[in-house]
PDB file of N, CA and C in Angstrom:
ATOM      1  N   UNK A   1     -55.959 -43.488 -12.789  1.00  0.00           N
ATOM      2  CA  UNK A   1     -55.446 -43.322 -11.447  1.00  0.00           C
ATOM      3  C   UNK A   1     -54.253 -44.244 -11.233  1.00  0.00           C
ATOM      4  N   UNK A   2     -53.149 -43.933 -10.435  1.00  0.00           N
ATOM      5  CA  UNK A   2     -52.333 -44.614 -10.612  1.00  0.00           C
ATOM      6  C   UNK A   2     -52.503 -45.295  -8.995  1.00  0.00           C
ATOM      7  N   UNK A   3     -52.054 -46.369  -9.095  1.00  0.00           N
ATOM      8  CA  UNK A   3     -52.094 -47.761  -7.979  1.00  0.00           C
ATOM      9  C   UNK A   3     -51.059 -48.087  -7.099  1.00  0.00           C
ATOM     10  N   UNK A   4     -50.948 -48.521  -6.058  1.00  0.00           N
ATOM     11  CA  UNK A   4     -50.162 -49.050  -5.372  1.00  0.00           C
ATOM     12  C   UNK A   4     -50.250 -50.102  -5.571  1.00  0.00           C
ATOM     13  N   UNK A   5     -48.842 -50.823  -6.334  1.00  0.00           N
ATOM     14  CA  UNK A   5     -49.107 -51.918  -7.159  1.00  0.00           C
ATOM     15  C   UNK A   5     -47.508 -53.098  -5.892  1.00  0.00           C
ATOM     16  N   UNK A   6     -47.494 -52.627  -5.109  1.00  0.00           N
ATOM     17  CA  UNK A   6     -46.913 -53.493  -4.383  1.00  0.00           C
ATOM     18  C   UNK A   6     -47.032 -54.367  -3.674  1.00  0.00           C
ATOM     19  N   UNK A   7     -46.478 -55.444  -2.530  1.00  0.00           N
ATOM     20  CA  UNK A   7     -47.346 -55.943  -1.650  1.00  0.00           C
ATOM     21  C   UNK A   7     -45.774 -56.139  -1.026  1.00  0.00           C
ATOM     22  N   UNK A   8     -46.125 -56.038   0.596  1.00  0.00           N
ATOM     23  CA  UNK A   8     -45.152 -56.195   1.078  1.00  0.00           C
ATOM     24  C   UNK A   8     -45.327 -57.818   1.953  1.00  0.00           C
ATOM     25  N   UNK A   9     -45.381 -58.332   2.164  1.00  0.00           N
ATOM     26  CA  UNK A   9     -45.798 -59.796   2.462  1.00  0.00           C
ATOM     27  C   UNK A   9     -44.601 -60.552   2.082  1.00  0.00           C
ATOM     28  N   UNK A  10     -44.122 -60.795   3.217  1.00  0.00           N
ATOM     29  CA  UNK A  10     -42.821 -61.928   3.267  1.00  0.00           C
ATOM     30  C   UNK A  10     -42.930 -62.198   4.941  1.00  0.00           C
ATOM     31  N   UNK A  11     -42.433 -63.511   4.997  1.00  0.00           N
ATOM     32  CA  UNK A  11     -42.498 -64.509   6.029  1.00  0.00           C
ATOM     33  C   UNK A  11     -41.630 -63.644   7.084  1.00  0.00           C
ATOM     34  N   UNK A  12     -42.141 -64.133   8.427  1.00  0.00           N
ATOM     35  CA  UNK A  12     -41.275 -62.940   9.386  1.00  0.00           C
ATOM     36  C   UNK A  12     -39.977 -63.095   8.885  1.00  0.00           C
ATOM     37  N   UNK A  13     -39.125 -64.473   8.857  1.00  0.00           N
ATOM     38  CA  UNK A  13     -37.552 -64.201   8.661  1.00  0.00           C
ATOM     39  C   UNK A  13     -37.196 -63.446   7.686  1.00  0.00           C
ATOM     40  N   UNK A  14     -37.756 -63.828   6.194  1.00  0.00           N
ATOM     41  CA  UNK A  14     -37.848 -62.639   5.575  1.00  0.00           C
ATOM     42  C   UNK A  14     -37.626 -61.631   5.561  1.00  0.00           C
ATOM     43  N   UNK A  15     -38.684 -61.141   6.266  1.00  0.00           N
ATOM     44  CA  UNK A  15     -39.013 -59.588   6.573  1.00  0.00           C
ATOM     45  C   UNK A  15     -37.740 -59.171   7.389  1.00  0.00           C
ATOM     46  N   UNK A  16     -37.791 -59.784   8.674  1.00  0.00           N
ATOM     47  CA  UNK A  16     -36.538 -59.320   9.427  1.00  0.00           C
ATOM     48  C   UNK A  16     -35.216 -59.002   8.522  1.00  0.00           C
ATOM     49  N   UNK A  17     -34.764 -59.874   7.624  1.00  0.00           N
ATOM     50  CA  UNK A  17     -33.722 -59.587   6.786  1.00  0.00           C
ATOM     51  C   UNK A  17     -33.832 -58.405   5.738  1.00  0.00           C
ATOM     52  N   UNK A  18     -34.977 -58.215   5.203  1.00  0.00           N
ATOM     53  CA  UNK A  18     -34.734 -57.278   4.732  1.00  0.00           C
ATOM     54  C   UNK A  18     -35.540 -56.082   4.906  1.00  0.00           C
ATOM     55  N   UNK A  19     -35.579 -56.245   5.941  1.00  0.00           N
ATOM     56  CA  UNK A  19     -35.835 -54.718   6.756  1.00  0.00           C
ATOM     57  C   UNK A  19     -34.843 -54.036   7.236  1.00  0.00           C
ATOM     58  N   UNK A  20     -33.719 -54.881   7.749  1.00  0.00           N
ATOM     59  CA  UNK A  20     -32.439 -54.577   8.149  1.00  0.00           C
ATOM     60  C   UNK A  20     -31.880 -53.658   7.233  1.00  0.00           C
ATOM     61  N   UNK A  21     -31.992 -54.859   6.024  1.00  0.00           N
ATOM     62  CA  UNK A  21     -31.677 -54.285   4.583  1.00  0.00           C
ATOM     63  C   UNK A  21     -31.851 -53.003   4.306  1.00  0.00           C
ATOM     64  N   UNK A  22     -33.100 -52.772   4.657  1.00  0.00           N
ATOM     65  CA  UNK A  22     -33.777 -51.005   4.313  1.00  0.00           C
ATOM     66  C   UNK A  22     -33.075 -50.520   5.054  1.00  0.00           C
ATOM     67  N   UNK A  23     -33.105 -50.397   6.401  1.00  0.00           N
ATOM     68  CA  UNK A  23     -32.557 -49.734   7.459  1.00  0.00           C
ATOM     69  C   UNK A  23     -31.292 -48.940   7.162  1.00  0.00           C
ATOM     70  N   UNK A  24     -30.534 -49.998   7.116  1.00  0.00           N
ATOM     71  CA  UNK A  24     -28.861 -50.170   6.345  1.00  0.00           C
ATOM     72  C   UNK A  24     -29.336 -48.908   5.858  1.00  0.00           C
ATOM     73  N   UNK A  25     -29.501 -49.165   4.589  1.00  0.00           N
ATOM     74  CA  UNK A  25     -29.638 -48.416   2.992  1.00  0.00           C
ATOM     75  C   UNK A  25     -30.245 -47.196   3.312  1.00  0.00           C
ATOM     76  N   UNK A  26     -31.423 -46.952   4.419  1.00  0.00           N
ATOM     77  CA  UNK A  26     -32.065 -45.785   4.363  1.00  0.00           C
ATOM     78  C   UNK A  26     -31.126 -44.521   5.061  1.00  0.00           C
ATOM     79  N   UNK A  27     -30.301 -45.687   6.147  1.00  0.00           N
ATOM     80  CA  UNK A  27     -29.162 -44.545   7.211  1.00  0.00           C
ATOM     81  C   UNK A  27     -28.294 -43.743   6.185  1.00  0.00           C
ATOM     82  N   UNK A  28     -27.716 -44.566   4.988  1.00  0.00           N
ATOM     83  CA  UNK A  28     -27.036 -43.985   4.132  1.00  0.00           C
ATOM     84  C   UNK A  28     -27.418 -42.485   3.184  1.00  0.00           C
ATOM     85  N   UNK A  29     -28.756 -42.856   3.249  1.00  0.00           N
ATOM     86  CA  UNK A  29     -29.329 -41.431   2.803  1.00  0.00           C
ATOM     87  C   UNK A  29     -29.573 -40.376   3.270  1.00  0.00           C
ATOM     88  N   UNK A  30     -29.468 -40.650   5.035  1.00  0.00           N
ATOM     89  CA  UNK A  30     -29.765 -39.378   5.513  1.00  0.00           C
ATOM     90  C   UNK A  30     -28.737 -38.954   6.207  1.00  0.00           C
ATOM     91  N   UNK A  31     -27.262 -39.860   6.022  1.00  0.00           N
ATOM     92  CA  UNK A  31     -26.193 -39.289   6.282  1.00  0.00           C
ATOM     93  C   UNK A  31     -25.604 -38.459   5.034  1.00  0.00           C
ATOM     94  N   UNK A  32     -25.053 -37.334   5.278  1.00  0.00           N
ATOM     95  CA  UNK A  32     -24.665 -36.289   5.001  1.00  0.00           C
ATOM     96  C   UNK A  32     -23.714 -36.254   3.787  1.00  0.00           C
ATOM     97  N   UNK A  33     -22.604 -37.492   4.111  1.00  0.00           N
ATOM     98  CA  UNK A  33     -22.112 -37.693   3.608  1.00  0.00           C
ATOM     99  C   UNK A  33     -21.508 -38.318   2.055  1.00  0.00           C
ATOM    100  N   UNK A  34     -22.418 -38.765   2.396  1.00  0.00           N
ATOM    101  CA  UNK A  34     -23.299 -39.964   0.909  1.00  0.00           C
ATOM    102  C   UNK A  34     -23.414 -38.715  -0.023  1.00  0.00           C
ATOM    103  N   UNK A  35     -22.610 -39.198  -1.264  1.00  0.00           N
ATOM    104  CA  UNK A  35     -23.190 -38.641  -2.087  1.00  0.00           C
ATOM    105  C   UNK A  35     -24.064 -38.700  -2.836  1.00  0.00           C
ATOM    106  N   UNK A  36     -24.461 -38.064  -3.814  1.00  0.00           N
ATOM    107  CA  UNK A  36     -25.569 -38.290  -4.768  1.00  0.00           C
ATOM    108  C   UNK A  36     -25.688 -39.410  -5.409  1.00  0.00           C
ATOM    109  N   UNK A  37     -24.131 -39.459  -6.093  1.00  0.00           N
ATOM    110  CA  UNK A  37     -23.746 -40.686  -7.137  1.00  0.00           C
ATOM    111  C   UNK A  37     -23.672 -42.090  -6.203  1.00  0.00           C
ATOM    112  N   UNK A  38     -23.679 -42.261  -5.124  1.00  0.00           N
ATOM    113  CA  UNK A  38     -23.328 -42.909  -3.958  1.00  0.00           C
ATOM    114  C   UNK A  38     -24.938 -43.838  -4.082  1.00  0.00           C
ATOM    115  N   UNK A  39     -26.021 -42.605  -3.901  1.00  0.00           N
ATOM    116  CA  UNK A  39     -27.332 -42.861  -3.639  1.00  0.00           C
ATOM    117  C   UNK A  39     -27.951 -43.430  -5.448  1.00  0.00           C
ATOM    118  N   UNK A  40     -27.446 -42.983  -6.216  1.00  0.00           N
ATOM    119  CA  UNK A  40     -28.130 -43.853  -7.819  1.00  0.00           C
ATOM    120  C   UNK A  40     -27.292 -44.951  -7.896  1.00  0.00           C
ATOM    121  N   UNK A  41     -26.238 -45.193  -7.117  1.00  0.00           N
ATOM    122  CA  UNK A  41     -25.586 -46.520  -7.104  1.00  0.00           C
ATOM    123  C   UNK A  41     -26.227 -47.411  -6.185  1.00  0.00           C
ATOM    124  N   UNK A  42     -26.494 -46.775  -5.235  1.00  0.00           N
ATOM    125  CA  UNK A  42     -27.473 -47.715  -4.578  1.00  0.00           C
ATOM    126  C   UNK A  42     -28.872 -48.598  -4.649  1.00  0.00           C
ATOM    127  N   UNK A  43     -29.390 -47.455  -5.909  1.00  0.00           N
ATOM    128  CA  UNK A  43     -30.637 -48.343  -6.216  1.00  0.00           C
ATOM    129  C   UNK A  43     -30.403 -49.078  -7.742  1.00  0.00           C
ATOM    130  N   UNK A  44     -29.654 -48.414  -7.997  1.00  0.00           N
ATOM    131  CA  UNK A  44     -28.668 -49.487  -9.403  1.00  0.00           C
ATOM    132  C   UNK A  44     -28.894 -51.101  -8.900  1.00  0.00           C
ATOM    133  N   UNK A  45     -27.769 -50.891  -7.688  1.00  0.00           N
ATOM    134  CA  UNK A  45     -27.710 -52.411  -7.351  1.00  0.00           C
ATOM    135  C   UNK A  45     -27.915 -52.981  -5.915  1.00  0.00           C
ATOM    136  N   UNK A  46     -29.592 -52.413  -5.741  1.00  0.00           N
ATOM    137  CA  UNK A  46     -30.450 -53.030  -4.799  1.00  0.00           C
ATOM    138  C   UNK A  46     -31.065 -54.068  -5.039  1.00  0.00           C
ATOM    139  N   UNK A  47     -31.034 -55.176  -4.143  1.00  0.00           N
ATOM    140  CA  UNK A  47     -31.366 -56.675  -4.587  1.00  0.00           C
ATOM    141  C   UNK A  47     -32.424 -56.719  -3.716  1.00  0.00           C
ATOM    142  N   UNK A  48     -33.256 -55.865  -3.151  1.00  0.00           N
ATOM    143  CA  UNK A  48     -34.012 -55.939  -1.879  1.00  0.00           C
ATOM    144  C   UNK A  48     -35.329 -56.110  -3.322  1.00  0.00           C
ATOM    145  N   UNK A  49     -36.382 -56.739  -2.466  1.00  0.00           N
ATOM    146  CA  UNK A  49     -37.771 -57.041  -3.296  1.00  0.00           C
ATOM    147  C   UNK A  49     -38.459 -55.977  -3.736  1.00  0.00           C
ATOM    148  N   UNK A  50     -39.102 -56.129  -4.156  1.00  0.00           N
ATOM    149  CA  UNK A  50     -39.819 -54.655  -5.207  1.00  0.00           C
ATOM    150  C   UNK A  50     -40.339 -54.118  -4.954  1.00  0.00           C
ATOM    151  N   UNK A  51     -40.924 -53.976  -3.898  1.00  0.00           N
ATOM    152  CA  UNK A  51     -41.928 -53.198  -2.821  1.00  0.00           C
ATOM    153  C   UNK A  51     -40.888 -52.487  -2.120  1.00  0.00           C
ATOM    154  N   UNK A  52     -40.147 -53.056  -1.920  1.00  0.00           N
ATOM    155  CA  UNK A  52     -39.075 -52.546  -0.678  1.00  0.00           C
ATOM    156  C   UNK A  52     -37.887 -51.291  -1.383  1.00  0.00           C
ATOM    157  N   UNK A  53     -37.733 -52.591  -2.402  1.00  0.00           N
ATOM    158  CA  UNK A  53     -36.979 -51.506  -3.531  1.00  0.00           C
ATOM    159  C   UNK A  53     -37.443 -50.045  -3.649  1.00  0.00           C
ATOM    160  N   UNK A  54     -38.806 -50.242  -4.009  1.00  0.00           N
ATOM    161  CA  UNK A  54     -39.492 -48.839  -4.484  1.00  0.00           C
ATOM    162  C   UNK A  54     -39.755 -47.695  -3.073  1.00  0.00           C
ATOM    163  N   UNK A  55     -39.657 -48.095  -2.085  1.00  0.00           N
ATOM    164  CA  UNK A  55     -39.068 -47.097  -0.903  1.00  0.00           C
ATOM    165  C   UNK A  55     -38.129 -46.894  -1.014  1.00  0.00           C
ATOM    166  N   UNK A  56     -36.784 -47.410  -1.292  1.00  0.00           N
ATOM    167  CA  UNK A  56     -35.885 -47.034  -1.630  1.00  0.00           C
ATOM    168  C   UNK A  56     -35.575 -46.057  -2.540  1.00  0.00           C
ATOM    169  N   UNK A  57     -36.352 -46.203  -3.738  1.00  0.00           N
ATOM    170  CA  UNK A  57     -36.100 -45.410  -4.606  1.00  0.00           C
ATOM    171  C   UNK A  57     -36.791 -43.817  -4.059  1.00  0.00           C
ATOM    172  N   UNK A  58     -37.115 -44.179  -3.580  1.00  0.00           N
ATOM    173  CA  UNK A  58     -38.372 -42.487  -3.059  1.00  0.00           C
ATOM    174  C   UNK A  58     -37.581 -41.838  -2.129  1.00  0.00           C
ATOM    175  N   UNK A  59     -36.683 -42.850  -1.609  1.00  0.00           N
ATOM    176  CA  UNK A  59     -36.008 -42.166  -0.217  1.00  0.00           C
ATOM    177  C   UNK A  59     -34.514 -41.794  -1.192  1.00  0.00           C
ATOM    178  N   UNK A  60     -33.948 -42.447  -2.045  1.00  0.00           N
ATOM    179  CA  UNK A  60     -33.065 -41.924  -2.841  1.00  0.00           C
ATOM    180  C   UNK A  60     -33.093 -41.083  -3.505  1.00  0.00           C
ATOM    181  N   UNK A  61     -34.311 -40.797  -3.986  1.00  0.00           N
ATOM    182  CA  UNK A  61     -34.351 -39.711  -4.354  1.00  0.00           C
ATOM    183  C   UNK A  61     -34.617 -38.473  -3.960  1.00  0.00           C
ATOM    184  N   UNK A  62     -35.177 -38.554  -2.724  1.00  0.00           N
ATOM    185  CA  UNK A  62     -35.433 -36.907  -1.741  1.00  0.00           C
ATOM    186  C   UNK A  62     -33.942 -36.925  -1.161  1.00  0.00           C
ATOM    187  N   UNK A  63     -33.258 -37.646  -1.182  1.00  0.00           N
ATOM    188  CA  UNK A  63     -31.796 -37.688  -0.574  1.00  0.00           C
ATOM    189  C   UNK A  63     -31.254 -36.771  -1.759  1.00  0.00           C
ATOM    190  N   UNK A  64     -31.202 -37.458  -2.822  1.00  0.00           N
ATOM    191  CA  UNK A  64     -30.764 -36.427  -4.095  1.00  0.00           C
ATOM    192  C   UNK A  64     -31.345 -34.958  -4.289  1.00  0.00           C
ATOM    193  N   UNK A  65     -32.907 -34.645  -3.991  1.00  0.00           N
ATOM    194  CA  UNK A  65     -33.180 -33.505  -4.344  1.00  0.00           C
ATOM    195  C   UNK A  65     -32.528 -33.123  -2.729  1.00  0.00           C
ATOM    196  N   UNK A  66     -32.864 -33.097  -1.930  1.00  0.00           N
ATOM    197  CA  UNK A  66     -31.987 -32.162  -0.442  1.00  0.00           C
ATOM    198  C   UNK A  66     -30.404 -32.262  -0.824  1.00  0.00           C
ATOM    199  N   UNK A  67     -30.007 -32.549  -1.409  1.00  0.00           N
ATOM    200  CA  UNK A  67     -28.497 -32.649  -2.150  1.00  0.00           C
ATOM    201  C   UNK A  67     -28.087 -31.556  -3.327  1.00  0.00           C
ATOM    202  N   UNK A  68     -28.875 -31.150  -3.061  1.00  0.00           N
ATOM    203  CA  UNK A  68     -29.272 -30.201  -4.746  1.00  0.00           C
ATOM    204  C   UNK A  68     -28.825 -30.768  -5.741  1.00  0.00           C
ATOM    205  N   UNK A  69     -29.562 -32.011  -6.250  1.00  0.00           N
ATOM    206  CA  UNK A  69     -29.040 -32.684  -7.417  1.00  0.00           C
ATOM    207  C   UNK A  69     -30.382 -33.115  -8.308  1.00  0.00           C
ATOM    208  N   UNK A  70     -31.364 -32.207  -8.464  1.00  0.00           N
ATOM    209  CA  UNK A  70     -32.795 -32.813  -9.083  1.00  0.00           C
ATOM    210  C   UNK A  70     -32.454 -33.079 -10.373  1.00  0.00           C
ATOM    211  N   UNK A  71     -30.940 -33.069 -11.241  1.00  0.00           N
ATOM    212  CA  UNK A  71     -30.650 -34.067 -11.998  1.00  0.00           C
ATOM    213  C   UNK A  71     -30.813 -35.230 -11.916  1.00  0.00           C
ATOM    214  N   UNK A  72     -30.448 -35.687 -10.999  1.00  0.00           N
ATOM    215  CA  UNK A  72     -30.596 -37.147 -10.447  1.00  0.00           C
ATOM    216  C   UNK A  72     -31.879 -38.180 -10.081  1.00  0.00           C
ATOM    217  N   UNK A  73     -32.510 -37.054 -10.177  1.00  0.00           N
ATOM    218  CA  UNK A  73     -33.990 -37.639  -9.259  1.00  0.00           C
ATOM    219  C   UNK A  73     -34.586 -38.102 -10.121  1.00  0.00           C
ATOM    220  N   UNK A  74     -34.851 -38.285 -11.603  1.00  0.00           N
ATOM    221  CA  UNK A  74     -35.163 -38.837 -12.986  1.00  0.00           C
ATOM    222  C   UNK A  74     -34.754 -39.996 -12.830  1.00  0.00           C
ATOM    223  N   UNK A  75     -33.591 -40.183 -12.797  1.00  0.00           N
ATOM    224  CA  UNK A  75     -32.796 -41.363 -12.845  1.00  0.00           C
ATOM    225  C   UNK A  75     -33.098 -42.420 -11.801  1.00  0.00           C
ATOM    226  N   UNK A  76     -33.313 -41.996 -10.574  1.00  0.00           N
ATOM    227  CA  UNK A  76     -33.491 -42.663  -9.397  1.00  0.00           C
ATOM    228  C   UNK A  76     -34.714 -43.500  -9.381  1.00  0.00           C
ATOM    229  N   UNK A  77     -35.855 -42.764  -9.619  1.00  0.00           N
ATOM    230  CA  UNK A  77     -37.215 -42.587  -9.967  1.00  0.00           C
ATOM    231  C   UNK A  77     -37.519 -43.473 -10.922  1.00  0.00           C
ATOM    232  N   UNK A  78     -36.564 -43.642 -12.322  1.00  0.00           N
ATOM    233  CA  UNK A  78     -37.101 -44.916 -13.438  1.00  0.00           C
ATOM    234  C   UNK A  78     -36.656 -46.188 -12.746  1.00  0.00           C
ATOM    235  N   UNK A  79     -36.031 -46.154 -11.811  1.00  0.00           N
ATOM    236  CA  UNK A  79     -36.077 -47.317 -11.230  1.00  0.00           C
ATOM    237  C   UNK A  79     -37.062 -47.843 -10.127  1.00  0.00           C
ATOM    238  N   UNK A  80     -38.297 -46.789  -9.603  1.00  0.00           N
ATOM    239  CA  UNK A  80     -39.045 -47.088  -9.403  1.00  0.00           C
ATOM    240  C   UNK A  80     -40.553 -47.758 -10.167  1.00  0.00           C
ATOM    241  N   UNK A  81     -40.695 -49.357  -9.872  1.00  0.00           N
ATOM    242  CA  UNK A  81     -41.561 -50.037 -10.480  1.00  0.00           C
ATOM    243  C   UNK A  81     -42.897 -49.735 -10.168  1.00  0.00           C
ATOM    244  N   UNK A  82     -43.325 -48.580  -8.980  1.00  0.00           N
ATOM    245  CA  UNK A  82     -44.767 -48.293  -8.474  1.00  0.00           C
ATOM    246  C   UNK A  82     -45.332 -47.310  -9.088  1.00  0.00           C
ATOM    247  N   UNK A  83     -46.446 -47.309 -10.069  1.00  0.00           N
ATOM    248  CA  UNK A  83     -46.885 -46.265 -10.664  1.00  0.00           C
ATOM    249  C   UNK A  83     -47.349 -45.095  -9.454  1.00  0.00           C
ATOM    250  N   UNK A  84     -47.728 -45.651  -8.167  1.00  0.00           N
ATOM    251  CA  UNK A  84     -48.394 -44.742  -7.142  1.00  0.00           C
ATOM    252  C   UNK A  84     -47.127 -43.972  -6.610  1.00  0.00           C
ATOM    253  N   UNK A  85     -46.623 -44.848  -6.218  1.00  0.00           N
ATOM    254  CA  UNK A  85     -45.209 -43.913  -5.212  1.00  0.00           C
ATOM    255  C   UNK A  85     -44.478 -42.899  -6.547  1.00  0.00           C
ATOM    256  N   UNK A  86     -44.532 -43.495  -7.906  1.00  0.00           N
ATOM    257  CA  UNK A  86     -44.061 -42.385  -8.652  1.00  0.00           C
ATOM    258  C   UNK A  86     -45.139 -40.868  -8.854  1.00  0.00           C
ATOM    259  N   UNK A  87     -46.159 -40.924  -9.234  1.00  0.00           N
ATOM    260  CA  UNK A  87     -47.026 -39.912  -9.160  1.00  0.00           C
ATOM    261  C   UNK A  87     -47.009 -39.582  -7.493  1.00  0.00           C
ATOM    262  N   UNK A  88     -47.341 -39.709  -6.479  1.00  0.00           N
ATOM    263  CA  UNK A  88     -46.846 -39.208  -5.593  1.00  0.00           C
ATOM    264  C   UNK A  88     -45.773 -38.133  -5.181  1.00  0.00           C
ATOM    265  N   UNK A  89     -44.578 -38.955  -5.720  1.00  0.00           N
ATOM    266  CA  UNK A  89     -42.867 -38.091  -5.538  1.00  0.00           C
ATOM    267  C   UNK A  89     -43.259 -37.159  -6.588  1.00  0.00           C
ATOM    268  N   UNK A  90     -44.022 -37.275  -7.998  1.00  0.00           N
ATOM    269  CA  UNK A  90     -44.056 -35.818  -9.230  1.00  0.00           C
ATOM    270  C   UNK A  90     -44.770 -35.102  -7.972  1.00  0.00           C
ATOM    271  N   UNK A  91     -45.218 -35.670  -7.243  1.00  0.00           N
ATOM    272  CA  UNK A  91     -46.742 -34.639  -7.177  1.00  0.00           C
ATOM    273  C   UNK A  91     -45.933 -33.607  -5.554  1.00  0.00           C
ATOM    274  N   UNK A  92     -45.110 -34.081  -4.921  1.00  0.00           N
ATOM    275  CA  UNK A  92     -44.541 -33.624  -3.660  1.00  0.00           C
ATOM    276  C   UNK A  92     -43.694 -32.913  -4.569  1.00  0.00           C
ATOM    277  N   UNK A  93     -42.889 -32.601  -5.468  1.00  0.00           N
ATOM    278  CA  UNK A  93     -42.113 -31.943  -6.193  1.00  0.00           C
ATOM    279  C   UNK A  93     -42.427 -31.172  -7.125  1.00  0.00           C
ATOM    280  N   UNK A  94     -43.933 -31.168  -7.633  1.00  0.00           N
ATOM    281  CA  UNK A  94     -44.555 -29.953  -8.054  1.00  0.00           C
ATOM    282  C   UNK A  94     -44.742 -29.198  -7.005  1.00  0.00           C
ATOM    283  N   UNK A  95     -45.543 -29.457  -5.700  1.00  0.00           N
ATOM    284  CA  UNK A  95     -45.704 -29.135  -4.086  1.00  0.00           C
ATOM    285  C   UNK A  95     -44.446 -28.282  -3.903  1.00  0.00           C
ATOM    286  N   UNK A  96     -43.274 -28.376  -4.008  1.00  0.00           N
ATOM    287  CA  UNK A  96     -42.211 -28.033  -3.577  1.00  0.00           C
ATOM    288  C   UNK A  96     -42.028 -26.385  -4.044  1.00  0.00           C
ATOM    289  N   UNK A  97     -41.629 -27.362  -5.351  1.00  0.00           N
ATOM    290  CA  UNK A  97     -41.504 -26.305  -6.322  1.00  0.00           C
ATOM    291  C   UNK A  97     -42.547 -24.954  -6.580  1.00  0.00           C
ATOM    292  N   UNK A  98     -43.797 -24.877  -5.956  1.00  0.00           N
ATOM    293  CA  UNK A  98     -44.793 -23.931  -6.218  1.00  0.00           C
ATOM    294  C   UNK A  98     -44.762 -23.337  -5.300  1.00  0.00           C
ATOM    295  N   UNK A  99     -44.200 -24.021  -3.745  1.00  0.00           N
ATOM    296  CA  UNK A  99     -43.771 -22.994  -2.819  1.00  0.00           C
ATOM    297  C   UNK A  99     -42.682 -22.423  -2.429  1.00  0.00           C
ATOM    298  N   UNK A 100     -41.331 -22.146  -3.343  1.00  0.00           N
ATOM    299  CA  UNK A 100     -40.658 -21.420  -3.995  1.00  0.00           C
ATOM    300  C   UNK A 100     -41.060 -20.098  -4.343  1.00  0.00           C
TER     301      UNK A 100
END
């Protein structure tokens, strides 16, 4: 079975900072504009913590597949460190794909 192997636990200031952080980063994905290559650059060189990171990567990558780029979504995805949130995203994208 695969785990949610994260923990999100950081001190409020912390948190406040890089929640912002997400925020930032997440607006970019659901603006329109952003491209694909825009969004694997982004989790390239995300410095946000590893828990946080790995939302990122999940949200970069449904940014990429609504982009029509499920090239990309491989790529996005090995940069996710959560065995759970990765079986998850296979498992919403088999989901997808079967209701096609």
């Amino acid at each position: 079975m695969n785990k949610n192997t994260d923990s999100f636990a950081l001190s409020q200031n912390e948190f406040d900072l890089v929640f912002y952080e997400l925020e930032r980063q997440s607006n970019a994905v659901i603006d329109q504009t952003t491209s694909t290559e825009s969004l694997v650059e982004q989790v390239n060189k995300c410095n946000l913590p590893a828990a946080y990171r790995n939302v990122l990567c999940v949200l970069c990558a449904e940014g990429a597949r609504k982009r029509k780029h499920e090239d990309r979504i491989h790529e996005i995805m090995a940069c996710c460190t959560n065995p759970g949130y990765s079986h998850l995203y296979n498992r919403w994208l088999s989901r997808l794909r079967s209701d096609l």
